[in-house]
N, C-alpha and C. Protein backbone atom coordinates (compact mmCIF):
# COMPACT_ATOMS: atom_id res chain seq x y z
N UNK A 1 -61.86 -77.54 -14.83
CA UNK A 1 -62.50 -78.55 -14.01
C UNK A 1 -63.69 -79.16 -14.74
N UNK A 2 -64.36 -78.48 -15.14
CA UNK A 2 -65.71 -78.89 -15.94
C UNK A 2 -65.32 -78.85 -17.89
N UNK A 3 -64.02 -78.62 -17.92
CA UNK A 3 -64.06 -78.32 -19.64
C UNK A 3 -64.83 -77.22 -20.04
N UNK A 4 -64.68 -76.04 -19.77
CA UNK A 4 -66.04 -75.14 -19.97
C UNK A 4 -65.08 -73.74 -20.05
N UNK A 5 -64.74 -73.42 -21.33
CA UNK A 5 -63.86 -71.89 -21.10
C UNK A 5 -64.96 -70.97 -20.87
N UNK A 6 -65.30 -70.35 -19.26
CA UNK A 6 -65.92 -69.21 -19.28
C UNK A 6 -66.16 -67.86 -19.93
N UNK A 7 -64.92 -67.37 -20.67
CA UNK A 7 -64.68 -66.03 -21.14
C UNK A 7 -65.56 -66.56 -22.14
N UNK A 8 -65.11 -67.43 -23.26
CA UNK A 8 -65.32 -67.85 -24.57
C UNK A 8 -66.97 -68.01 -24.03
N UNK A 9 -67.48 -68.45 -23.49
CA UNK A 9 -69.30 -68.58 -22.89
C UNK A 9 -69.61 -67.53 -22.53
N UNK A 10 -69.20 -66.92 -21.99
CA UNK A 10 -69.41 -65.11 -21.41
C UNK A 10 -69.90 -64.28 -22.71
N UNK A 11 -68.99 -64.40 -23.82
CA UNK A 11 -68.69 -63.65 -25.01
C UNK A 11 -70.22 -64.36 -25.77
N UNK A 12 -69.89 -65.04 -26.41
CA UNK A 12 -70.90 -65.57 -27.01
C UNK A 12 -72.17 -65.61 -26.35
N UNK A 13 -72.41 -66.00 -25.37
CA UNK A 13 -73.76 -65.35 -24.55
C UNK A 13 -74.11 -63.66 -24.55
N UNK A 14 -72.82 -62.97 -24.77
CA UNK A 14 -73.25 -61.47 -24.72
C UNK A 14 -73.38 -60.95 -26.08
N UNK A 15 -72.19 -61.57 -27.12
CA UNK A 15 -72.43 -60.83 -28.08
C UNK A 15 -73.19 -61.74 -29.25
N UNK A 16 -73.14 -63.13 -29.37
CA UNK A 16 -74.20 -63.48 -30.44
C UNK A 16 -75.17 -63.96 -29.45
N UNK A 17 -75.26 -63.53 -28.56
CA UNK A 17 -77.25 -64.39 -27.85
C UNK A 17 -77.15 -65.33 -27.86
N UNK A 18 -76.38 -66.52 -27.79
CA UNK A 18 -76.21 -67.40 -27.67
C UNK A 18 -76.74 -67.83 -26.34
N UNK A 19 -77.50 -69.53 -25.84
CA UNK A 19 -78.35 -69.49 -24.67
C UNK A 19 -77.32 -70.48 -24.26
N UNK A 20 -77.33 -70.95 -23.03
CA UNK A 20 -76.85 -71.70 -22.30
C UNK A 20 -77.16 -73.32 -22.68
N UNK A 21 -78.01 -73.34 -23.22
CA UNK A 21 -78.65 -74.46 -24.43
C UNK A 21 -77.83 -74.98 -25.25
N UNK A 22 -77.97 -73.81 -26.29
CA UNK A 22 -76.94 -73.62 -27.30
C UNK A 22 -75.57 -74.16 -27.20
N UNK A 23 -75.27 -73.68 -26.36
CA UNK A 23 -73.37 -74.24 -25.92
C UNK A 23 -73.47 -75.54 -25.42
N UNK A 24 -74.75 -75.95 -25.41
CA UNK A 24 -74.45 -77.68 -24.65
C UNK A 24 -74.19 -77.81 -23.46
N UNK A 25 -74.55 -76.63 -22.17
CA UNK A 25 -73.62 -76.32 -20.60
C UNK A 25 -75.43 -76.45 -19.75
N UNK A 26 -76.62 -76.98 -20.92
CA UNK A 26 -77.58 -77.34 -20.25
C UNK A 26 -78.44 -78.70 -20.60
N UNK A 27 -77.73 -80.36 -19.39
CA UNK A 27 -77.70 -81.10 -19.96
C UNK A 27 -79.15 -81.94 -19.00
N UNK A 28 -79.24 -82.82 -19.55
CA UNK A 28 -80.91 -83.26 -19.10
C UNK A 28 -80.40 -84.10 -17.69
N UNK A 29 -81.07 -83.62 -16.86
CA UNK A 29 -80.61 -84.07 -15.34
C UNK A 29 -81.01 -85.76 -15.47
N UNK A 30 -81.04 -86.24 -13.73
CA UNK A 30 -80.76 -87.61 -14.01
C UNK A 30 -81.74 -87.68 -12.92
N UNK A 31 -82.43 -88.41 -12.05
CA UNK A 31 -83.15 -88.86 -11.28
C UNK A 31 -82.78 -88.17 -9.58
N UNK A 32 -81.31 -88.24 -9.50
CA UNK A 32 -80.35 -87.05 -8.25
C UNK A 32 -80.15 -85.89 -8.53
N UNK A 33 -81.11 -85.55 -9.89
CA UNK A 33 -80.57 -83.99 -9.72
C UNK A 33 -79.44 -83.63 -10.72
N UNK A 34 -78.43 -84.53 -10.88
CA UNK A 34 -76.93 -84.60 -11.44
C UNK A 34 -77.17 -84.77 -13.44
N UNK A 35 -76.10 -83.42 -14.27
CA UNK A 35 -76.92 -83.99 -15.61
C UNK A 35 -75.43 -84.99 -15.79
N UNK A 36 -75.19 -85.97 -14.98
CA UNK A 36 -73.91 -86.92 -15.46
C UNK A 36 -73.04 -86.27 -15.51
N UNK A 37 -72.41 -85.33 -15.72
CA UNK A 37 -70.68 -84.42 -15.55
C UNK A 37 -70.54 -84.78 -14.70
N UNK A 38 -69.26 -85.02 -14.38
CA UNK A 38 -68.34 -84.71 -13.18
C UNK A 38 -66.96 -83.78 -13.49
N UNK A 39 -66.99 -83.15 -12.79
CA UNK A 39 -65.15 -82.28 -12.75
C UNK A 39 -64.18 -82.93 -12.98
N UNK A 40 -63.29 -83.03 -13.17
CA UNK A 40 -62.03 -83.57 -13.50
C UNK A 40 -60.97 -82.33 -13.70
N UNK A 41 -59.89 -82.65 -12.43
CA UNK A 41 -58.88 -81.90 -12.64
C UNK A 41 -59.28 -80.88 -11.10
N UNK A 42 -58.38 -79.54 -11.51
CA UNK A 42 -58.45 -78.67 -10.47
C UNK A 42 -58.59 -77.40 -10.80
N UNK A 43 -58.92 -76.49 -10.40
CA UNK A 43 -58.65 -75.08 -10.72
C UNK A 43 -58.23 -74.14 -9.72
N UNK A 44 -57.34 -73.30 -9.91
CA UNK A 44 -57.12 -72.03 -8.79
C UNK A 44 -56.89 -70.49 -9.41
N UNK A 45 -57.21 -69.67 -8.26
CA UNK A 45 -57.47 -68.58 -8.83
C UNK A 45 -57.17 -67.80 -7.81
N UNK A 46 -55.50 -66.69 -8.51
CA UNK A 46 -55.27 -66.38 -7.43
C UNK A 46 -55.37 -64.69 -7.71
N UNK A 47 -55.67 -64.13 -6.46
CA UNK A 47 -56.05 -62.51 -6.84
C UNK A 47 -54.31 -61.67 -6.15
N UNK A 48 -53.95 -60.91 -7.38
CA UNK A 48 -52.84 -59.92 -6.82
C UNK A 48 -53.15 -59.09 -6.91
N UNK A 49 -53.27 -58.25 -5.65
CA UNK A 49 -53.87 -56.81 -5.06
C UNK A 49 -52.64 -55.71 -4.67
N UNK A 50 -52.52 -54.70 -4.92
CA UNK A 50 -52.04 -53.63 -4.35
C UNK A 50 -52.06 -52.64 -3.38
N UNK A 51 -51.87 -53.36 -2.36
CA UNK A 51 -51.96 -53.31 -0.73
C UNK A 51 -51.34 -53.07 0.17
N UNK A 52 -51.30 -52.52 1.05
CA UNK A 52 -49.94 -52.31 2.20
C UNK A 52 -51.08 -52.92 3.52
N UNK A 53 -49.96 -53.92 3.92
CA UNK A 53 -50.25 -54.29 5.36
C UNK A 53 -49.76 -53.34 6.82
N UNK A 54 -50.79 -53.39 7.22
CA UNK A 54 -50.46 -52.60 8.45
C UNK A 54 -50.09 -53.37 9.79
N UNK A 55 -49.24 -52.51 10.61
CA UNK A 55 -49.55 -53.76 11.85
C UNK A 55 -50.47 -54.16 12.27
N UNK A 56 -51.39 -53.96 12.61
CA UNK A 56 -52.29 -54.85 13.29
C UNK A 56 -52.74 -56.14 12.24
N UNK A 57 -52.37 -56.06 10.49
CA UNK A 57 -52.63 -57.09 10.12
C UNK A 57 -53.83 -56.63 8.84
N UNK A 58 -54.12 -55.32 9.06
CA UNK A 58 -54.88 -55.39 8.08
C UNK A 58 -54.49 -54.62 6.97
N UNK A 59 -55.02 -54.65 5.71
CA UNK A 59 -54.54 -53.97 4.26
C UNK A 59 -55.41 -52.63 3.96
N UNK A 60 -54.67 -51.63 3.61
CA UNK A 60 -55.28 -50.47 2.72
C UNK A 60 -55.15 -50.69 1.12
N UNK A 61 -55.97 -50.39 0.50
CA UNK A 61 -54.90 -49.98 -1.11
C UNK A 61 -53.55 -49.53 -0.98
N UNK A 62 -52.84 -49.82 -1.71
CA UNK A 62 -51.66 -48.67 -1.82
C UNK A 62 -51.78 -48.46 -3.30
N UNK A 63 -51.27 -46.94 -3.68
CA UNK A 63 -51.42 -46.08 -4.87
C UNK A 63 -49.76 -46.25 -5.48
N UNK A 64 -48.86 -47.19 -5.30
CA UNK A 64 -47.38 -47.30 -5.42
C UNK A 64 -47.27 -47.44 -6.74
N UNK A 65 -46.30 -47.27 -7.60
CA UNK A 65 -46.41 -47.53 -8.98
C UNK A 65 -45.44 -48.69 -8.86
N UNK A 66 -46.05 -49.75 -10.28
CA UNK A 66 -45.80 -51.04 -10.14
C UNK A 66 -44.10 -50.63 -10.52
N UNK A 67 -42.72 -51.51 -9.74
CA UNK A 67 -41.41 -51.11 -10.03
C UNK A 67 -40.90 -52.63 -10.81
N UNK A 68 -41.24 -53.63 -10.40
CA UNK A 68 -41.08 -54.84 -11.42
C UNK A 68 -42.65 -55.65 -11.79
N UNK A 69 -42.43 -56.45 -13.03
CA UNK A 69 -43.52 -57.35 -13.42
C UNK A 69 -43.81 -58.49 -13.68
N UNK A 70 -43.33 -59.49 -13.52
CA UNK A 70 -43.74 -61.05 -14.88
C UNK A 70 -44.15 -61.91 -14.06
N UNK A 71 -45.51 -61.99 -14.90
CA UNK A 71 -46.37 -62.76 -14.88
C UNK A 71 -45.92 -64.91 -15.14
N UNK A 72 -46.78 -65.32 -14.87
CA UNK A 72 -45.81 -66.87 -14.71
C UNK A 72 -46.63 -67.40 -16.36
N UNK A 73 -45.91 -68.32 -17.23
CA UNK A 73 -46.57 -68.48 -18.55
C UNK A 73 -46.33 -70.12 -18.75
N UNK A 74 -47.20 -70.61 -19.07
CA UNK A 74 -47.20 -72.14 -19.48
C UNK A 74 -48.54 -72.29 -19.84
N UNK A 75 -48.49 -73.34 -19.97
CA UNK A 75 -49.77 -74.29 -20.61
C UNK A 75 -50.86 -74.51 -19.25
N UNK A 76 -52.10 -74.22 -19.56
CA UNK A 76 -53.14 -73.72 -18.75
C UNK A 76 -52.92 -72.32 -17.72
N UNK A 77 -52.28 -71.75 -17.67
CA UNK A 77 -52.30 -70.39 -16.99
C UNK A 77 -53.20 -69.31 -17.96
N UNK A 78 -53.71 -69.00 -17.06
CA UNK A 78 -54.74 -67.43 -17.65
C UNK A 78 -53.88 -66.21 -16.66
N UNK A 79 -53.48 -65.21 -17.12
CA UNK A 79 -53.61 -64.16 -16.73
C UNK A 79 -54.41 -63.16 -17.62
N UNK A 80 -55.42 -62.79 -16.10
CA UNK A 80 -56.17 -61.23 -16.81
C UNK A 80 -55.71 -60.50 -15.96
N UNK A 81 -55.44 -58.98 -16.49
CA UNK A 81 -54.36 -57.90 -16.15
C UNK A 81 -53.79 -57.10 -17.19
N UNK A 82 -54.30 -55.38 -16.64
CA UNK A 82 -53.82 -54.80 -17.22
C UNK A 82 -52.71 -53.86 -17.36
N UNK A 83 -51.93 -54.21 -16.23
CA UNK A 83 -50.78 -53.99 -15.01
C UNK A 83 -49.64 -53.87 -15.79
N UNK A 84 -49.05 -53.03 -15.62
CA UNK A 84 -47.27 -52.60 -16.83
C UNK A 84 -46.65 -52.21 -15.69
N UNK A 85 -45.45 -52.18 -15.78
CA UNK A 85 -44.09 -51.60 -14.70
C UNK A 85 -44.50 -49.65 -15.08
N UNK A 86 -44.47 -49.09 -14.19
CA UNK A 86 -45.12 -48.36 -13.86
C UNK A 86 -46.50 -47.70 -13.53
N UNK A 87 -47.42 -48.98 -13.89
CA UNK A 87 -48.66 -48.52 -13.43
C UNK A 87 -48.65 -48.11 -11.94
N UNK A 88 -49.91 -47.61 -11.48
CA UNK A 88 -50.23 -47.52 -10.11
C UNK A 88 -51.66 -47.07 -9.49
N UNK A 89 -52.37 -48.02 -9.13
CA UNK A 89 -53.79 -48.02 -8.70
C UNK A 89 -53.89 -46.41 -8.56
N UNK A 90 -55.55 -46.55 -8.57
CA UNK A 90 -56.22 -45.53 -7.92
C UNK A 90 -56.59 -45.96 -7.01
N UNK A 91 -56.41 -45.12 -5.44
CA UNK A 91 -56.93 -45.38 -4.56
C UNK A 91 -59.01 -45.26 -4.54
N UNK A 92 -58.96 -44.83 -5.23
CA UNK A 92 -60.45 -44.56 -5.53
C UNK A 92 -60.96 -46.05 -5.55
N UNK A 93 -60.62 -46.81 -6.62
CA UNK A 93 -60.97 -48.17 -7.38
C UNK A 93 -60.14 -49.44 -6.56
N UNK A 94 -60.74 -50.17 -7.18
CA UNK A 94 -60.31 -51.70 -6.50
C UNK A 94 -59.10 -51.79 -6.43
N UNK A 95 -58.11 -52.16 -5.58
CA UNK A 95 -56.87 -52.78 -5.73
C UNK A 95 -56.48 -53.92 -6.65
N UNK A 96 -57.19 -54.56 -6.85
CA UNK A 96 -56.63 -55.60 -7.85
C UNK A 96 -55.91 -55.28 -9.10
N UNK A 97 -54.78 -55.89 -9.21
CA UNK A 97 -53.41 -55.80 -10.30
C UNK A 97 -53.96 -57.14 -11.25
N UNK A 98 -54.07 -57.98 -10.54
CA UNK A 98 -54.51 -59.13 -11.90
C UNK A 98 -55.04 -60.27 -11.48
N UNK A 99 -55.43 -61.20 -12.01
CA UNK A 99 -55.86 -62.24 -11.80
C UNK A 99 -55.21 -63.82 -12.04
N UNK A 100 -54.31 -64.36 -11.53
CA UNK A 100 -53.81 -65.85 -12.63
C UNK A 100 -54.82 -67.09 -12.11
N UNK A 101 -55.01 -67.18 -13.49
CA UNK A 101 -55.77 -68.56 -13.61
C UNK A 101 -55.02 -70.12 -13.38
N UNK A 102 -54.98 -70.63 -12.90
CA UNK A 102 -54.13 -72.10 -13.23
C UNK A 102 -55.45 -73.35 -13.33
């Protein structure tokens, strides 16, 4: 939406110190506040969790081991995930299986 790969800004902000400056993502505002960007485009972000619905509607973790996998692949998709056909959460830890970016 903004042209701005987060990971790649994440990284370089953590591991060379790099400032928010630096990357050009801090631009001289305008009289509204606005430094001239606008978004263009869309982004979505969808979370796949490992969950069992109950009747009344609500979710627990479930600890199930993953039995199939594939992820969707093209041009602008991100998947982060470290999810294989047989994994299977800890109920301890977050449910989340992965993340796709579009």
């Amino acid at each position: 939406v903004w042209g701005v790969d987060l990971v790649q800004a994440q990284l370089l902000i953590a591991c060379e110190r790099r400032s928010l400056a630096d990357l050009g993502l801090l631009g001289a505002t305008n009289k509204n506040g606005s430094d001239g960007q606008r978004p263009s485009g869309y982004a979505i972000q969808l979370r796949i969790n490992a969950e069992s619905i109950r009747a009344d509607g609500s979710s627990l973790p479930d600890a199930s081991a993953v039995t199939a996998l594939e992820f969707p692949r093209g041009r602008g998709i991100r998947i982060d995930s470290a999810a294989y056909v047989g994994f299977a959460c800890q109920q301890a830890f977050d449910s989340l299986l992965a993340k796709v970016v579009v």
